[in-house]
Every structure is written in C-alpha cells, then in structure tokens.
N, C-alpha and C. Protein backbone atom coordinates (compact mmCIF):
# COMPACT_ATOMS: atom_id res chain seq x y z
N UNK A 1 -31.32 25.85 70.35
CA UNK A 1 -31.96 26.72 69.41
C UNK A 1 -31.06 27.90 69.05
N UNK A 2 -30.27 28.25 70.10
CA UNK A 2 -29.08 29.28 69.59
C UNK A 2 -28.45 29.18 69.01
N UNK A 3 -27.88 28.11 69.03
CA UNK A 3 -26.91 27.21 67.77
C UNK A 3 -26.94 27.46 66.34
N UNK A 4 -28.78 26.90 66.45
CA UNK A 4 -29.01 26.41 65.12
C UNK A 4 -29.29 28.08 64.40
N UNK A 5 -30.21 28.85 65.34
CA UNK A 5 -29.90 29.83 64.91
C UNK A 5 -28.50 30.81 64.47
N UNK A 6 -27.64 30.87 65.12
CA UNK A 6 -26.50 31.29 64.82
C UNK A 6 -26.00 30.67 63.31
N UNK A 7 -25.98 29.48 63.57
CA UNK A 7 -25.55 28.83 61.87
C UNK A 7 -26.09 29.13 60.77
N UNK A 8 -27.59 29.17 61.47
CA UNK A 8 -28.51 29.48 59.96
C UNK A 8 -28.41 31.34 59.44
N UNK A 9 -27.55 31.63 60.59
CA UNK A 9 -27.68 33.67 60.17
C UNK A 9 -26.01 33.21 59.25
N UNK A 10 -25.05 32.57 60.08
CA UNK A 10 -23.92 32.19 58.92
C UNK A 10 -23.71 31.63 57.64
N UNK A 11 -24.66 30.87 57.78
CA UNK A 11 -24.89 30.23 56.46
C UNK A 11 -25.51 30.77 55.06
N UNK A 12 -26.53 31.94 56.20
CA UNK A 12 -27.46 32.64 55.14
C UNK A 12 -26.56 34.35 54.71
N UNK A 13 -25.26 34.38 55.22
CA UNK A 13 -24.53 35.54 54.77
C UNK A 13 -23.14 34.61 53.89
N UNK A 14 -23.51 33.60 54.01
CA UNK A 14 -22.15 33.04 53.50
C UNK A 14 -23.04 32.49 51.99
N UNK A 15 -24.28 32.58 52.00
CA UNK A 15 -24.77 31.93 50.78
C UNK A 15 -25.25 32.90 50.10
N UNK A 16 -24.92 34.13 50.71
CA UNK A 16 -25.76 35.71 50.22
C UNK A 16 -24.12 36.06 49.34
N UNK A 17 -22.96 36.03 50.31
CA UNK A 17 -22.15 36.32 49.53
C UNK A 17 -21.34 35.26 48.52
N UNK A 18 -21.62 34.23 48.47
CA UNK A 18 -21.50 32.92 47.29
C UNK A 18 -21.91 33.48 46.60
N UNK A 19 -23.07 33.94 46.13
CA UNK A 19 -24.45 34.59 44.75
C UNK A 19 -23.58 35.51 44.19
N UNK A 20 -22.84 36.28 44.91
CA UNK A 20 -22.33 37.15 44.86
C UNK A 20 -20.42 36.90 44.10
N UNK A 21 -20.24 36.36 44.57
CA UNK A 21 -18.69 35.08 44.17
C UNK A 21 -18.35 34.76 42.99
N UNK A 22 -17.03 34.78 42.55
CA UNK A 22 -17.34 33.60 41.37
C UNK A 22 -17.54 32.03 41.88
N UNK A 23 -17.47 30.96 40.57
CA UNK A 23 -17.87 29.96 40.52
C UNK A 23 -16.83 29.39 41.70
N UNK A 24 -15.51 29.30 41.71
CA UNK A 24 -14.99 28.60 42.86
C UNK A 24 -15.30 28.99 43.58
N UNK A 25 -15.67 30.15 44.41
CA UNK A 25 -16.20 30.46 45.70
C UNK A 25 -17.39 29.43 45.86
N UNK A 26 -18.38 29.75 44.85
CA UNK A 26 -19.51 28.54 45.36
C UNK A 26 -19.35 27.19 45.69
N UNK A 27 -18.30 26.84 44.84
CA UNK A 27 -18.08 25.56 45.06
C UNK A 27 -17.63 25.32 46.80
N UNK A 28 -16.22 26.11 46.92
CA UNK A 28 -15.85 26.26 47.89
C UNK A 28 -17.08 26.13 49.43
N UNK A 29 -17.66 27.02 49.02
CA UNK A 29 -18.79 27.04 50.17
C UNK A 29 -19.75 26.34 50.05
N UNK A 30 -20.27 25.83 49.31
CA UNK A 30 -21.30 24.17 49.54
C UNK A 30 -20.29 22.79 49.60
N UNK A 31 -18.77 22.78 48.98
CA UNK A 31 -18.33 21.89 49.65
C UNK A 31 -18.19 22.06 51.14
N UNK A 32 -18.37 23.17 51.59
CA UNK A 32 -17.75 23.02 53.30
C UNK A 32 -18.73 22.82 54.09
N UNK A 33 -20.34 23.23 53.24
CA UNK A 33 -21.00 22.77 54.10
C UNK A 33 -21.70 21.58 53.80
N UNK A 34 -21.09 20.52 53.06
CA UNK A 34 -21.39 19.20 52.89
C UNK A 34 -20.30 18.67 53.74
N UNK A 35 -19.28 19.36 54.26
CA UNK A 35 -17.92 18.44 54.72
C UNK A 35 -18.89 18.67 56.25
N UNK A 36 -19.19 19.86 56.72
CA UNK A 36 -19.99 20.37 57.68
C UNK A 36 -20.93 19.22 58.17
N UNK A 37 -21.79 19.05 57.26
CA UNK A 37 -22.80 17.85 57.12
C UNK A 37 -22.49 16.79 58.02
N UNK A 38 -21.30 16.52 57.12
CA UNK A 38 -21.23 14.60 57.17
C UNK A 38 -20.71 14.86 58.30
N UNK A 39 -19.30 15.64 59.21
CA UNK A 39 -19.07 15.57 60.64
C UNK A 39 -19.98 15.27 61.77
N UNK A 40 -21.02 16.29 60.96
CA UNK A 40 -22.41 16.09 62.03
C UNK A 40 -23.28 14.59 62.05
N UNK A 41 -22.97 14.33 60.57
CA UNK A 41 -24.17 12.74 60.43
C UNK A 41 -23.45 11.57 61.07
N UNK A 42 -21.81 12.01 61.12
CA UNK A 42 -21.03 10.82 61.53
C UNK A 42 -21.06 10.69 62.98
N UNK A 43 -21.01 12.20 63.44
CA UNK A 43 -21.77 12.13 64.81
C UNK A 43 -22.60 11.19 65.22
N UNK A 44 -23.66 11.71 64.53
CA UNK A 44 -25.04 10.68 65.14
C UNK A 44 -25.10 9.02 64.73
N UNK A 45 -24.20 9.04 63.58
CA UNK A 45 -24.56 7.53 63.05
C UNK A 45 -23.66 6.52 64.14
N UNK A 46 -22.34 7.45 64.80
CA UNK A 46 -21.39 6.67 65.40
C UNK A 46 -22.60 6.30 66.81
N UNK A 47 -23.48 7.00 67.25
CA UNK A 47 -23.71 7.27 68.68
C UNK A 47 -25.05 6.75 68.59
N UNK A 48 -26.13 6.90 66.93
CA UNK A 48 -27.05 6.14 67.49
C UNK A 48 -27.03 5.04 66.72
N UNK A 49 -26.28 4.49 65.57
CA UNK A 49 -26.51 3.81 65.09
C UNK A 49 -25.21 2.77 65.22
N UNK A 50 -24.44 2.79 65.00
CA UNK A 50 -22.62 2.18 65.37
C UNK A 50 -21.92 1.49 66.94
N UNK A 51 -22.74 2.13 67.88
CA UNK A 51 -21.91 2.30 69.27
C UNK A 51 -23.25 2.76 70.00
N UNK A 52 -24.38 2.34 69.89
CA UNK A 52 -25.55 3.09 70.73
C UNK A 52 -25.03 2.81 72.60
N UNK A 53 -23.85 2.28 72.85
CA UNK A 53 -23.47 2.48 74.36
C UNK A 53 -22.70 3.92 74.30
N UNK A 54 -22.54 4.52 73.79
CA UNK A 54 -21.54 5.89 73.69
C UNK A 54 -22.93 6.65 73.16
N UNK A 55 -24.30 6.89 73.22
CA UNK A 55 -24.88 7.93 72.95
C UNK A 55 -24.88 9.02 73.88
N UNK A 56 -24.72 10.08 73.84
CA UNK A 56 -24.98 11.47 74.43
C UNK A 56 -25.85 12.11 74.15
N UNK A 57 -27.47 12.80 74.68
CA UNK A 57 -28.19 12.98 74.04
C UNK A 57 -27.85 14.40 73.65
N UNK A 58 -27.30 15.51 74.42
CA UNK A 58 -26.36 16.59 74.20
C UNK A 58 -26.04 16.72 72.69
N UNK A 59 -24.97 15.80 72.86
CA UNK A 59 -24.21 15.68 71.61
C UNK A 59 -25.02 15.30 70.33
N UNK A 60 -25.96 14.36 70.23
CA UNK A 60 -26.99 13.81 69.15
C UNK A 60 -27.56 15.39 69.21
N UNK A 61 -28.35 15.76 69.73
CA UNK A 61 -28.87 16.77 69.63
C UNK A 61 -28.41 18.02 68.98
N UNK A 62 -27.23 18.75 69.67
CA UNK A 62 -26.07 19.60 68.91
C UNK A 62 -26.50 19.27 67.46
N UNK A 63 -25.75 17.94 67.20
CA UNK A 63 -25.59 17.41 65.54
C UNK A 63 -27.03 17.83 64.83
N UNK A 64 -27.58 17.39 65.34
CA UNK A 64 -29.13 17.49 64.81
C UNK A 64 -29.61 18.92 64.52
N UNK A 65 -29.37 19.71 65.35
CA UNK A 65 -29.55 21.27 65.26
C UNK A 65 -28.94 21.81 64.21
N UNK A 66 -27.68 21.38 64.38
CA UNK A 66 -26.72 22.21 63.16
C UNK A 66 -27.23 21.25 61.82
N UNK A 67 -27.37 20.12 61.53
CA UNK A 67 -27.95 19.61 60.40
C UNK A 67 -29.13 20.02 59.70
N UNK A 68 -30.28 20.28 60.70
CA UNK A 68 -31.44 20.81 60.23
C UNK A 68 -30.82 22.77 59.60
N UNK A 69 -30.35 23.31 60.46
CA UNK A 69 -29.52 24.53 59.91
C UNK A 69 -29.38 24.61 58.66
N UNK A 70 -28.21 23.20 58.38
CA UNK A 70 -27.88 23.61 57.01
C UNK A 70 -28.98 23.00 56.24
N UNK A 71 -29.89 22.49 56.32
CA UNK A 71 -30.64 21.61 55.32
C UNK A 71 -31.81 22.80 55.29
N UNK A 72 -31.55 23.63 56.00
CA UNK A 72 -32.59 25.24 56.02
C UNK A 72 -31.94 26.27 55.73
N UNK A 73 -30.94 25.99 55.42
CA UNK A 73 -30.52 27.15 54.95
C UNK A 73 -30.15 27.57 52.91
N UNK A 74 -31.12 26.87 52.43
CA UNK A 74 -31.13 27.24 50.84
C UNK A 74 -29.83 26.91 50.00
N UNK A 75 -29.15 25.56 50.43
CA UNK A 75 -28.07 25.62 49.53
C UNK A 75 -28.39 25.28 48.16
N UNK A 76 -29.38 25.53 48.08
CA UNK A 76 -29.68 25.19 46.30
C UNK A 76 -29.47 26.78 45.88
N UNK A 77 -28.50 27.35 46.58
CA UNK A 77 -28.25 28.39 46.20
C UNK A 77 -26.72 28.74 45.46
N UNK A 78 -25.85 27.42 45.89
CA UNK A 78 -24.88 27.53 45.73
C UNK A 78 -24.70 26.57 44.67
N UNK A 79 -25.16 26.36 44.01
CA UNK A 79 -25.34 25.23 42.78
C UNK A 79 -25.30 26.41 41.55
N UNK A 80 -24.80 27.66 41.29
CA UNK A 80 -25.14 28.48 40.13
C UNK A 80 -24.74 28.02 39.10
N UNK A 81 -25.06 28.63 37.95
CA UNK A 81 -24.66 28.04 36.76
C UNK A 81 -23.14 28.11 36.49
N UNK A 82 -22.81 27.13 35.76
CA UNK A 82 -20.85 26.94 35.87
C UNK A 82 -20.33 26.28 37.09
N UNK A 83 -21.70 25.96 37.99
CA UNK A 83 -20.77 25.66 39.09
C UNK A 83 -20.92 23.91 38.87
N UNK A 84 -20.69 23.01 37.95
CA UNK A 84 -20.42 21.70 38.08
C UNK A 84 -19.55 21.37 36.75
N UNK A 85 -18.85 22.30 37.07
CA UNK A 85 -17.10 22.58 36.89
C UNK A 85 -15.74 23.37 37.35
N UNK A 86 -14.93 23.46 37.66
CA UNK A 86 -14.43 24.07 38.85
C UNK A 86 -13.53 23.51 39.68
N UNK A 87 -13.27 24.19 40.59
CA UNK A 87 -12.57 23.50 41.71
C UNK A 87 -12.86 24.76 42.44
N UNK A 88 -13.30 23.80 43.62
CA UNK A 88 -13.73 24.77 44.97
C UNK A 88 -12.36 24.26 45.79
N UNK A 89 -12.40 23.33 47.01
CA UNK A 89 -11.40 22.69 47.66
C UNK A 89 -10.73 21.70 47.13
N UNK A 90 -11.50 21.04 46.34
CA UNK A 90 -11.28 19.90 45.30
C UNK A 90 -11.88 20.29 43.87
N UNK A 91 -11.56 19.52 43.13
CA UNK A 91 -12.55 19.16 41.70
C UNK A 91 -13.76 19.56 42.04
N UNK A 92 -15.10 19.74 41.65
CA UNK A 92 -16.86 20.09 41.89
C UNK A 92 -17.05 18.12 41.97
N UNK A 93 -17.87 17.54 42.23
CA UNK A 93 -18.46 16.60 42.06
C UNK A 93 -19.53 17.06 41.20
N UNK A 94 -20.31 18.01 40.69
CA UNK A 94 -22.15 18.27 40.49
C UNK A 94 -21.58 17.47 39.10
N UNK A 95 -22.73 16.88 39.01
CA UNK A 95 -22.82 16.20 37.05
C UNK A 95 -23.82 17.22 36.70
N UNK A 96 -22.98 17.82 35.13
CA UNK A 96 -24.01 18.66 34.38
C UNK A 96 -25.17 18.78 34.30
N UNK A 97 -25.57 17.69 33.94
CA UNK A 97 -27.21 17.09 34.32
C UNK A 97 -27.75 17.91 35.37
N UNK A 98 -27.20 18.46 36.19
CA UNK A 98 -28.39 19.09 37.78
C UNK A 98 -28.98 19.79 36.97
N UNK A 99 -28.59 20.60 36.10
CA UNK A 99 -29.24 22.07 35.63
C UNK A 99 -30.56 21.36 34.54
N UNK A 100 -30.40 20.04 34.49
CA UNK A 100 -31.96 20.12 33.49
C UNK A 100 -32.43 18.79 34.55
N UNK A 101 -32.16 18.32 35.88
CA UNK A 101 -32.93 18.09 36.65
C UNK A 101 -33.52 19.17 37.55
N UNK A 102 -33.87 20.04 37.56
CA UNK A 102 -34.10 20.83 39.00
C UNK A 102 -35.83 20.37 39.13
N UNK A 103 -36.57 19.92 38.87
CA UNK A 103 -37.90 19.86 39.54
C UNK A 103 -37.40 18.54 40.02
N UNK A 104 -36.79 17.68 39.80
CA UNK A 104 -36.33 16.33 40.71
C UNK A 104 -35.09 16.93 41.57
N UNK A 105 -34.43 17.65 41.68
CA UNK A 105 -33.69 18.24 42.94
C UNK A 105 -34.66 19.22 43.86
N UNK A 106 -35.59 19.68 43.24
CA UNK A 106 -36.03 20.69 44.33
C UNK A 106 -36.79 19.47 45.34
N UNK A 107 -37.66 18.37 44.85
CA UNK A 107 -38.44 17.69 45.43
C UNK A 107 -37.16 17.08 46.48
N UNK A 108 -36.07 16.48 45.68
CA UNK A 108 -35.16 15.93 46.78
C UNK A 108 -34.65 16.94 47.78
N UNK A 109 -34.21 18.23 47.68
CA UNK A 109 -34.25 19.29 48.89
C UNK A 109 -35.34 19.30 49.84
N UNK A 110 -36.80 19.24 49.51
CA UNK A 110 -37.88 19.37 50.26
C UNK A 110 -37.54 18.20 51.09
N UNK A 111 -37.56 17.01 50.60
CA UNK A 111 -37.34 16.19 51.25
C UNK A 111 -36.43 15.89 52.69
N UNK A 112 -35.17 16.21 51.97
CA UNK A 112 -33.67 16.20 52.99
C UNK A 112 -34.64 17.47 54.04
N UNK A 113 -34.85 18.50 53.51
CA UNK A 113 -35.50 19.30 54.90
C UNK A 113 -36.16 19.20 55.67
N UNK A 114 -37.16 17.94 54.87
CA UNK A 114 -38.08 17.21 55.84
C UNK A 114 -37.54 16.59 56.77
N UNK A 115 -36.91 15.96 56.85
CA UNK A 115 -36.04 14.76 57.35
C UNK A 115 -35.02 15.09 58.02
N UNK A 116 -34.43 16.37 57.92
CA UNK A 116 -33.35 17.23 58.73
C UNK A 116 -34.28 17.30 60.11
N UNK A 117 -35.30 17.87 59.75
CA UNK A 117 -36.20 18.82 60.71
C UNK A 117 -36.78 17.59 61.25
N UNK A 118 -37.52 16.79 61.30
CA UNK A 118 -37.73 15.58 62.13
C UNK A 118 -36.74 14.74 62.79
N UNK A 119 -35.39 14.62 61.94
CA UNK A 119 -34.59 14.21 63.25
C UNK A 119 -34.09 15.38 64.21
N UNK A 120 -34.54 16.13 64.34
CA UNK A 120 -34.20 17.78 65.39
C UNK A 120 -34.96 17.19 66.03
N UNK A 121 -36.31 17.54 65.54
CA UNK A 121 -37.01 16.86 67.23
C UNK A 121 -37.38 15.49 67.20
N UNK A 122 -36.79 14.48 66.61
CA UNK A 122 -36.61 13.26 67.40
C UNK A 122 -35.48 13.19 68.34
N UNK A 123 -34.25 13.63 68.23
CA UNK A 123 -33.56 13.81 68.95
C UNK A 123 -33.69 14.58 70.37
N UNK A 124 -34.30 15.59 70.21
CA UNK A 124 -35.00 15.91 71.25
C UNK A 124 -35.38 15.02 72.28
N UNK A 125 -36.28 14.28 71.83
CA UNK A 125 -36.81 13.28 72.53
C UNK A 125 -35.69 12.00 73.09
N UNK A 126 -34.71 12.04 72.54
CA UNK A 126 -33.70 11.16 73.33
C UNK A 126 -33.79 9.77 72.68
N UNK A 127 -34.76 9.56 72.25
CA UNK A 127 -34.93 8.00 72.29
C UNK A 127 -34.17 7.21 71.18
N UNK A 128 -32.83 6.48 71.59
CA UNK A 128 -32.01 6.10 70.57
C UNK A 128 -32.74 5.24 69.25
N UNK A 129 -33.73 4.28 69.56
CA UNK A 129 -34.71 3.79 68.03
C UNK A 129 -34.85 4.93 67.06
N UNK A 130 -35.40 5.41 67.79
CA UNK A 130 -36.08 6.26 67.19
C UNK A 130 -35.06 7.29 66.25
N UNK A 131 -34.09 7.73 66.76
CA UNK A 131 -33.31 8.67 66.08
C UNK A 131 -32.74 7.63 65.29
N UNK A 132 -31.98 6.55 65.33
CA UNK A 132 -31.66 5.50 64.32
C UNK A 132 -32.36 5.43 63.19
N UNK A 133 -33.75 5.34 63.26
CA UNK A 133 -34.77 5.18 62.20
C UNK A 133 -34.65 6.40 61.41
N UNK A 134 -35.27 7.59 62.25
CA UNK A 134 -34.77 8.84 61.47
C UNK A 134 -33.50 9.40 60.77
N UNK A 135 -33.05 8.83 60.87
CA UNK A 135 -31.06 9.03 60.94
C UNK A 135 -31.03 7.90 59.25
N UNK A 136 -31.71 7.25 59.20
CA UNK A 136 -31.87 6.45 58.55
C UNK A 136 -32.87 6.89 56.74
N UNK A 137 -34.05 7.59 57.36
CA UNK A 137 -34.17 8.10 56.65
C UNK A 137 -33.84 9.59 56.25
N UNK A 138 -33.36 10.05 56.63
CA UNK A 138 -32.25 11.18 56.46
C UNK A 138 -31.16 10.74 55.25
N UNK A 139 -30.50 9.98 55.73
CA UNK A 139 -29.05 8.91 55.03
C UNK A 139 -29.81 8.67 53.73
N UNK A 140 -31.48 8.16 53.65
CA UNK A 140 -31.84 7.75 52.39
C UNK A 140 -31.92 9.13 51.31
N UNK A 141 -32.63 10.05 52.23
CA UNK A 141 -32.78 11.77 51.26
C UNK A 141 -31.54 11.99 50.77
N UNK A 142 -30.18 11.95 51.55
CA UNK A 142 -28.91 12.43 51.07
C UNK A 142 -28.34 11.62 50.05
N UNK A 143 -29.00 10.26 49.86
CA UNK A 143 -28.25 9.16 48.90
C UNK A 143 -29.30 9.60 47.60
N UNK A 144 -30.33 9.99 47.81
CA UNK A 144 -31.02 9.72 46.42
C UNK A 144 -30.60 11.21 45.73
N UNK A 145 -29.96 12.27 46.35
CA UNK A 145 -29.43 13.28 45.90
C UNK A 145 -28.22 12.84 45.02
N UNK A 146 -27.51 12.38 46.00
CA UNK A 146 -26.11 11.89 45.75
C UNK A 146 -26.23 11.17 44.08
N UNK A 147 -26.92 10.04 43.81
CA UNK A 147 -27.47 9.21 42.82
C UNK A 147 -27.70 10.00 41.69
N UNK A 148 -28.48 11.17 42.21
CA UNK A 148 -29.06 12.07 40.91
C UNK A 148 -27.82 12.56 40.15
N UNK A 149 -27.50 13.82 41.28
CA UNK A 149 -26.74 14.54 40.64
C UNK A 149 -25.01 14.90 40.87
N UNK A 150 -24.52 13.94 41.82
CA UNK A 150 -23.22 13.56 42.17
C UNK A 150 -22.27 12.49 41.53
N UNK A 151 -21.58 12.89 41.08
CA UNK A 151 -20.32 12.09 40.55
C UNK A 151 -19.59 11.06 41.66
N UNK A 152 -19.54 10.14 41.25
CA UNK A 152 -18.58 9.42 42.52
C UNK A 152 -16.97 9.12 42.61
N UNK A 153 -16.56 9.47 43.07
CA UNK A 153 -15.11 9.48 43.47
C UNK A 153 -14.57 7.86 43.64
C-alpha cells in the first residue's frame, strides 16, 4: 500500500505539472507511464500467465499495486489538446479522433480502473487462475483503448 501510494502522490505531481507543460512534455509523461505500464503487465503476464512455475506472489502483487496507481491516477489528463501530434520520446501515437471520442474514452478509463483495481486484490489473494483471468481482462480494457484511439506502429 506504500508503494502504490507513493506512485500515485508521483504521478499526481507529475500530471499536475504536465497541465502545466507544453505539448511534448505531455506526451513525454503519459508515454512513460504507458512504458511504466506494460513493464508491470509483462510482469504478471510472464508469471501468471506464460511461466505460472516462476510465479512470485510478492512480485505479482508489487506489479499490481503500481498498475492500479497508474490506472488511478487521471491520465486522461495528459491527453491535452495538440497532444496527438508531437513527439514526446517518440512520435505521439493518439489518432486525432480522441478529442471527438471522449464519452467512449472516459467509459474505457472507468473501465481499465475497474480492472486495474480488481486485479490488486486478486492478486492479493495469490491465486494464480484467478489473476490470469483478471490479467486477462485487464489486457481486454487496454486493447479496446488501444483500437479506439491508438495508431499502430
């Protein structure tokens, strides 16, 4: 819980001063915490879903904490206008389009938060099915984002 707390006070001064940024800064800082992300999902997918003889519940857990973090911490904040053009670390991926989807992105955020926050405490609970399944639908919230309003490389 310290963890996740700690991340979510970083995340929420790093997304206070993004607002604040120009457009590459934003970019910059929601790409890092999508790069952030996936370290953590690759975590869990290697341990509960890939290799379930190498699970650690420690380690699943960690991941899980810091995932729910960022999926609580308002990055629909770092999406400002101008920002799906740019270069943050790379090129932006956002397709123009986000800015006249947002009642179908906000529902897909609710979602991913849903689904952040239930695999926290499924993981908790240890039980490798179970976090697989969740882990699973997690992977589905982040793809139907991806679909909407992401460009593919």
């Amino acid at each position: 819980m310290k963890t996740q707390l700690a991340i979510a006070l970083a995340l929420g001064a790093v997304t206070t001063a993004a607002l604040a940024g120009p457009i590459e800064e934003q970019i910059r800082f929601r790409q890092s915490a999508y790069s952030f992300l996936g370290w953590n999902t690759a975590k869990i997918k290697a341990q509960a879903a890939d290799h379930p003889e190498t699970f650690n519940k420690d380690q699943v857990i960690a991941a899980a904490n810091a995932i729910a973090a960022v999926a609580n911490s308002n990055l629909l904040e770092l999406y400002g206008p101008g920002t799906d053009q740019g270069t943050g670390w790379k090129p932006t991926r956002l397709k123009p389009e986000y800015f006249q989807k947002q009642a179908e992105v906000k529902e897909l955020e609710a979602t991913f938060i849903k689904e952040a926050n239930e695999l926290q405490k499924v993981a908790e609970d240890g039980d490798v099915g179970e976090i697989k399944a969740q882990f699973g639908k997690l992977s589905a919230s982040c793809k139907g984002c991806h679909d909407l309003v992401r460009v593919r490389e």
